[in-house]
C-alpha atoms as a PDB file:
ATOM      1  CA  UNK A   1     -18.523  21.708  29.117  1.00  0.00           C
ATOM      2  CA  UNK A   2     -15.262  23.546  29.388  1.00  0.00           C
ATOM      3  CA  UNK A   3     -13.806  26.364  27.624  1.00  0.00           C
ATOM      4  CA  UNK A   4     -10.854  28.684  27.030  1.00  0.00           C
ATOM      5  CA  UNK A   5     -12.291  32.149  28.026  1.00  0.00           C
ATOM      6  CA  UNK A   6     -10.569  35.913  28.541  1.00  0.00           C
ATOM      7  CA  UNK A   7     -11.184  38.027  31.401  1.00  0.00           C
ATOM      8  CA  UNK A   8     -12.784  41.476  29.921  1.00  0.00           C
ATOM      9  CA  UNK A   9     -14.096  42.696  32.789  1.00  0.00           C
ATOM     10  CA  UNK A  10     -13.270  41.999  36.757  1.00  0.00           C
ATOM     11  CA  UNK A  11     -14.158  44.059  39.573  1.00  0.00           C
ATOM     12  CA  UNK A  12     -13.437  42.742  43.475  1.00  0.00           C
ATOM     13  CA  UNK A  13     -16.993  43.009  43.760  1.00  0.00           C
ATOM     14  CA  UNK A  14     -18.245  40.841  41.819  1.00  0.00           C
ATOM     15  CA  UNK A  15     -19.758  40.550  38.548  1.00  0.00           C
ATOM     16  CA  UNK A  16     -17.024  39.963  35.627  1.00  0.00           C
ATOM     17  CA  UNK A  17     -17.500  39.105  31.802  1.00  0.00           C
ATOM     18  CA  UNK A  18     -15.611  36.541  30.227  1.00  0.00           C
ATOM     19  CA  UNK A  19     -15.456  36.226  26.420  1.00  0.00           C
ATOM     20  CA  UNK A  20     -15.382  32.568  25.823  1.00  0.00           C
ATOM     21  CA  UNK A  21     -13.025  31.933  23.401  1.00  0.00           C
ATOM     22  CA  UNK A  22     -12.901  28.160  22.668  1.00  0.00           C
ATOM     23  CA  UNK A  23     -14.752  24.747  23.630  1.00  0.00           C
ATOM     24  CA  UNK A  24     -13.461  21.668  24.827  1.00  0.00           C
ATOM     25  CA  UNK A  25     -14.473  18.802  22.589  1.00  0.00           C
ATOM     26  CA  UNK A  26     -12.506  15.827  23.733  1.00  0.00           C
ATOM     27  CA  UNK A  27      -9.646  15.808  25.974  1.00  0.00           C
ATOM     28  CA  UNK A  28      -7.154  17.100  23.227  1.00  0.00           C
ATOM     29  CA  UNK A  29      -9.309  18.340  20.753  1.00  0.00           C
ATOM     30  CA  UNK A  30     -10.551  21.934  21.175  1.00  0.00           C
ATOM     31  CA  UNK A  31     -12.561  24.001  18.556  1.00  0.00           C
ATOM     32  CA  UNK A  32     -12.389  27.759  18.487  1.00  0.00           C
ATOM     33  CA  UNK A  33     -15.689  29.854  18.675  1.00  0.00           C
ATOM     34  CA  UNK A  34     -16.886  31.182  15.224  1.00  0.00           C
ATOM     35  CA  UNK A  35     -18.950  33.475  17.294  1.00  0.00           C
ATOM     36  CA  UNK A  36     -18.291  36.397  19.887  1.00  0.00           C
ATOM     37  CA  UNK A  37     -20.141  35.312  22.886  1.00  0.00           C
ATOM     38  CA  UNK A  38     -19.568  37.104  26.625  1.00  0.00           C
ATOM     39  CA  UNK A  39     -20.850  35.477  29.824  1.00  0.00           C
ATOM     40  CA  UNK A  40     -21.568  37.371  32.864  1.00  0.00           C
ATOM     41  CA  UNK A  41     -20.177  36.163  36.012  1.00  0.00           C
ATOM     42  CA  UNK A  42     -21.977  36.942  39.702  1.00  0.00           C
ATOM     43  CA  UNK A  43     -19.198  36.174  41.716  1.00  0.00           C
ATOM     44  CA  UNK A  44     -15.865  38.481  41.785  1.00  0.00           C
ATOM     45  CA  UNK A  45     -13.536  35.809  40.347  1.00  0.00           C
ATOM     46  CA  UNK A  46      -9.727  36.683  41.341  1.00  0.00           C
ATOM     47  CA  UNK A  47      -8.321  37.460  37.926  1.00  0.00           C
ATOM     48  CA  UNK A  48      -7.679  40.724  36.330  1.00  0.00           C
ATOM     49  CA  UNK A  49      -8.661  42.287  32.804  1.00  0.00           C
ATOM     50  CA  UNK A  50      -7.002  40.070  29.973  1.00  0.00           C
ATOM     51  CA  UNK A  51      -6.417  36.935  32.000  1.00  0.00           C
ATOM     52  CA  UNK A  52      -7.123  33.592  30.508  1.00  0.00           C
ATOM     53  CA  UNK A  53      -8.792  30.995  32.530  1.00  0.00           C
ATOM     54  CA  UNK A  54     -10.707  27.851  32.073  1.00  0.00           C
ATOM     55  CA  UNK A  55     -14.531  27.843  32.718  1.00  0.00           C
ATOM     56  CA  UNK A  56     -16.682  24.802  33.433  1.00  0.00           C
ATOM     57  CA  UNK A  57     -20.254  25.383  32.561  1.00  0.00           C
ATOM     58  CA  UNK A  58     -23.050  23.586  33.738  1.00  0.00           C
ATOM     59  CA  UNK A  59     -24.860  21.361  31.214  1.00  0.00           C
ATOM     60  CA  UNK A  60     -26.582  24.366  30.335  1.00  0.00           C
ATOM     61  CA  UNK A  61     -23.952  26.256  29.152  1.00  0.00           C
ATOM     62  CA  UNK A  62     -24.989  29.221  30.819  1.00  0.00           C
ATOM     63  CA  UNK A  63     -24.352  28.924  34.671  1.00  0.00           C
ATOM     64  CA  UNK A  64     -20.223  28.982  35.929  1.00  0.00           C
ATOM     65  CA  UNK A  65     -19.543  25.527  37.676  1.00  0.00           C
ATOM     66  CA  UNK A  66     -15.352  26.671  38.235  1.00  0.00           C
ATOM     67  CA  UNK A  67     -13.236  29.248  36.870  1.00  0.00           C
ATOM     68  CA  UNK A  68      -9.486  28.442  36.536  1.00  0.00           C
ATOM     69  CA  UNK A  69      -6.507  30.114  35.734  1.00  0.00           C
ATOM     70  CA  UNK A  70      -5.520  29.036  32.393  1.00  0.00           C
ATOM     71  CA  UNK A  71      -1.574  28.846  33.043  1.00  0.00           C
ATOM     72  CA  UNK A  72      -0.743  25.480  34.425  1.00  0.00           C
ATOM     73  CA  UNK A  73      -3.356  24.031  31.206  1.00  0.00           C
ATOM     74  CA  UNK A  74      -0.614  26.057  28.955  1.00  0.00           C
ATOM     75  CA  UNK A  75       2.285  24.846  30.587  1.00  0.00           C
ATOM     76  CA  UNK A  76       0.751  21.633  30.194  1.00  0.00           C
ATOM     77  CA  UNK A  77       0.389  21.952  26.438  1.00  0.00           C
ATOM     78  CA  UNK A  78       3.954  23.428  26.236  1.00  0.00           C
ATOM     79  CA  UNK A  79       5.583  20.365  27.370  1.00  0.00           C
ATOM     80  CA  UNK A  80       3.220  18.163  26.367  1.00  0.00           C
ATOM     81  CA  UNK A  81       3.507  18.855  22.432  1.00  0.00           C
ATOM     82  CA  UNK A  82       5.555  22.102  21.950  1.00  0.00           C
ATOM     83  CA  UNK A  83       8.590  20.890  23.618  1.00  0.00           C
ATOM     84  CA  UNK A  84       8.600  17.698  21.612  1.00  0.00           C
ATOM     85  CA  UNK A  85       8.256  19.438  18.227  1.00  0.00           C
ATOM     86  CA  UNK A  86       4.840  18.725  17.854  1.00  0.00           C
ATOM     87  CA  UNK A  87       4.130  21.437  15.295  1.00  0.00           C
ATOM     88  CA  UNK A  88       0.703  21.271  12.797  1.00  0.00           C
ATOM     89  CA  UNK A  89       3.272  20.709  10.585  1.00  0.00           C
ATOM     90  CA  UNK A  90       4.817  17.806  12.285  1.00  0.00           C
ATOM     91  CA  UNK A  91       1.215  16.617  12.846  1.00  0.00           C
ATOM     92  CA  UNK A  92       0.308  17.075   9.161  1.00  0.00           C
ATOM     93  CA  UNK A  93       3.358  15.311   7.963  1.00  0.00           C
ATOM     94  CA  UNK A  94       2.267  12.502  10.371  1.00  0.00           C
ATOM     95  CA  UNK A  95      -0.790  12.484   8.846  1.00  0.00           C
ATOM     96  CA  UNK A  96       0.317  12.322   5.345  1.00  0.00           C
ATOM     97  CA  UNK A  97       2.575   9.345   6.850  1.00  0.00           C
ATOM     98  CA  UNK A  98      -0.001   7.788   7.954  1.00  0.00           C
ATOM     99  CA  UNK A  99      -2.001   8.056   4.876  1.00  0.00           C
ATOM    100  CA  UNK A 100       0.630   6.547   2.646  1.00  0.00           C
ATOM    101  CA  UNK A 101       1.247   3.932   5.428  1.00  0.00           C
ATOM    102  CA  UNK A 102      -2.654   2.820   4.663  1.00  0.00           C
ATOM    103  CA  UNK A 103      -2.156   3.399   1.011  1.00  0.00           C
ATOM    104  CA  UNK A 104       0.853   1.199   0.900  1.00  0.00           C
ATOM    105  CA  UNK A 105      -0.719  -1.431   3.423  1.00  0.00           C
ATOM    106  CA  UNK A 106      -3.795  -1.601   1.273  1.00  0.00           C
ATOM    107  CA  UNK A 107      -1.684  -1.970  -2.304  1.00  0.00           C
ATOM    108  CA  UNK A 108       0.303  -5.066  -0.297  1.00  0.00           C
ATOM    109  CA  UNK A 109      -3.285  -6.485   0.777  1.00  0.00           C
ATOM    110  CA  UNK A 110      -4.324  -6.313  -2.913  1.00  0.00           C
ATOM    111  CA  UNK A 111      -1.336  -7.918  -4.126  1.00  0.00           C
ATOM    112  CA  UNK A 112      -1.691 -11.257  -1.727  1.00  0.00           C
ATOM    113  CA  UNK A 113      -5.461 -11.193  -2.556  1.00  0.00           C
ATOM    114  CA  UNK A 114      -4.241 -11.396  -6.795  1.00  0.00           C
ATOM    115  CA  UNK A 115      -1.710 -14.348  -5.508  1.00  0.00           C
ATOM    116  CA  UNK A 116      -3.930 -16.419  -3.758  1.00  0.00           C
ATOM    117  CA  UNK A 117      -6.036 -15.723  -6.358  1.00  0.00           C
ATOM    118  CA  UNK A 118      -3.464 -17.214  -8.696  1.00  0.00           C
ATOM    119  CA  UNK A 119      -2.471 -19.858  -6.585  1.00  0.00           C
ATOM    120  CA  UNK A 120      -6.186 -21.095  -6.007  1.00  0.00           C
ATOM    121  CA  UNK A 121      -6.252 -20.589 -10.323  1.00  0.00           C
ATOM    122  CA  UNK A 122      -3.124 -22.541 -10.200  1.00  0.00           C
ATOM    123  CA  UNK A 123      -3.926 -25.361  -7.621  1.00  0.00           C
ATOM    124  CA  UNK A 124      -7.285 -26.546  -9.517  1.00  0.00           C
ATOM    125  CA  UNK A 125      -5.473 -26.290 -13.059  1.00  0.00           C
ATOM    126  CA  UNK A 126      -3.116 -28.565 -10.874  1.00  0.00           C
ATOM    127  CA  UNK A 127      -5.848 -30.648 -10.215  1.00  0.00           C
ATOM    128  CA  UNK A 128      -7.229 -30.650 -13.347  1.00  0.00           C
ATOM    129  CA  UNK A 129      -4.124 -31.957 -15.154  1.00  0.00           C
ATOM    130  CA  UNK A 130      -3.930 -35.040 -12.263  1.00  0.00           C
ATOM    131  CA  UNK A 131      -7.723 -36.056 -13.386  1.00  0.00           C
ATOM    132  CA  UNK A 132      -6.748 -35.950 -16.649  1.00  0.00           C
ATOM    133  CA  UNK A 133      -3.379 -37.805 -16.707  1.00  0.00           C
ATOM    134  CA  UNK A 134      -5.267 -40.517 -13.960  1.00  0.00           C
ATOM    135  CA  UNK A 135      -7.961 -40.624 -17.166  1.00  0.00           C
ATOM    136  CA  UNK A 136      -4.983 -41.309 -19.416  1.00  0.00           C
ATOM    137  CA  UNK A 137      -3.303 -43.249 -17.372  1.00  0.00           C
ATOM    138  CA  UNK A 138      -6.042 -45.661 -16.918  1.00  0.00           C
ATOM    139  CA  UNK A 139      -6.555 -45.353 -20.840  1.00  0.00           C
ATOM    140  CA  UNK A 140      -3.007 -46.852 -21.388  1.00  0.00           C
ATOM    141  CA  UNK A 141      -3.431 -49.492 -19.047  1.00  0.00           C
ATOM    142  CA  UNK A 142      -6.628 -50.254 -20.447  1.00  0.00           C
ATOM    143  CA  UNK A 143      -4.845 -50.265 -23.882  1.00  0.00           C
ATOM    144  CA  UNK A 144      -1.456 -52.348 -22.330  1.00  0.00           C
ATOM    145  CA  UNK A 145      -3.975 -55.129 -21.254  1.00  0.00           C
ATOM    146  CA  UNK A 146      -5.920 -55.281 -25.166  1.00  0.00           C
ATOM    147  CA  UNK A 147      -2.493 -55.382 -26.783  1.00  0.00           C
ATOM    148  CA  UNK A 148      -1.629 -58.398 -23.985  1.00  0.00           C
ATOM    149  CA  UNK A 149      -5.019 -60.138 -24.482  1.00  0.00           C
ATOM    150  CA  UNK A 150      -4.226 -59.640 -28.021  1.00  0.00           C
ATOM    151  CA  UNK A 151      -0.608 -61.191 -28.495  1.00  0.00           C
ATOM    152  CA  UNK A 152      -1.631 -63.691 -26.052  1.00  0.00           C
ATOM    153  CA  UNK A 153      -4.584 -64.769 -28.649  1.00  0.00           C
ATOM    154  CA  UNK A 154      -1.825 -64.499 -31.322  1.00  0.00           C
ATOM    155  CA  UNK A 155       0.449 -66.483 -29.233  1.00  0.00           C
ATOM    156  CA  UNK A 156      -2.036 -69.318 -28.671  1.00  0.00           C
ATOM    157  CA  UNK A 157      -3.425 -69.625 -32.404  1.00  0.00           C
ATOM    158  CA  UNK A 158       0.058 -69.969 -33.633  1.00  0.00           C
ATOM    159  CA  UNK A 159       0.320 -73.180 -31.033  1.00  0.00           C
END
């Protein structure tokens, strides 16, 4: 695991103490430690008193893989969101975009779910008004051809 630490104590001949200061969670997400916690170093590291650097532990967490210095990783951040304006309040705003983008896309997915709704309501009302005019259709038919067979009885006991 890697983490932001500050040089306390450095001497040439070895052994320094670095105060970790915060862990590496993802490759842009960092978390700051709640806790003091100082980690002694055998090896005489090449940074002085108060220098930042970046530490690579071993799965362990206690033994020093590398030590770093911490500049270029700053620099980094600097023109990777500081020179763009990327602020935690540009990021929060972004957020709250974001979150009233989902809002919005979620009241526009309700709304076509209430008219298909409607138009499925409105298709087998549709179809309901077909069977019944086919019903009365074949009713009037049904009554054209008894009126017919009618006047044709008239029609032929008049003869």
């Amino acid at each position: 695991m890697q983490y932001l630490a500050k040089v306390e104590k450095a001497s040439f001949l070895g052994r320094a103490t670095l105060q970790l200061l915060a862990r590496q969670l993802d490759r842009y997400m960092w978390e700051r430690l709640a806790e003091d916690r100082q980690l002694e170093v055998e090896e005489a590291l090449g940074f002085s008193e108060g220098a930042l650097v970046l530490v690579r532990l071993e799965a362990d967490d206690a033994t020093v893989k590398t030590v770093l210095d911490a500049v270029p990783w700053v620099l980094d951040l600097m023109d990777t969101f500081l020179a763009r304006g990327i602020t935690p309040d540009f990021l929060e705003q972004e957020v709250e975009r974001a979150e009233q983008w989902r809002q919005s896309l979620t009241l526009e997915s309700q709304e076509v779910d209430r008219r298909a709704l409607e138009a499925a309501a409105r298709r087998d009302e549709i179809q309901e008004l077909e069977k019944s005019l086919k019903l009365e259709r074949a009713d009037l038919e049904r009554r054209e051809a008894e009126l017919q067979e009618r006047e044709a009885q008239l029609k032929g006991g008049d003869a």
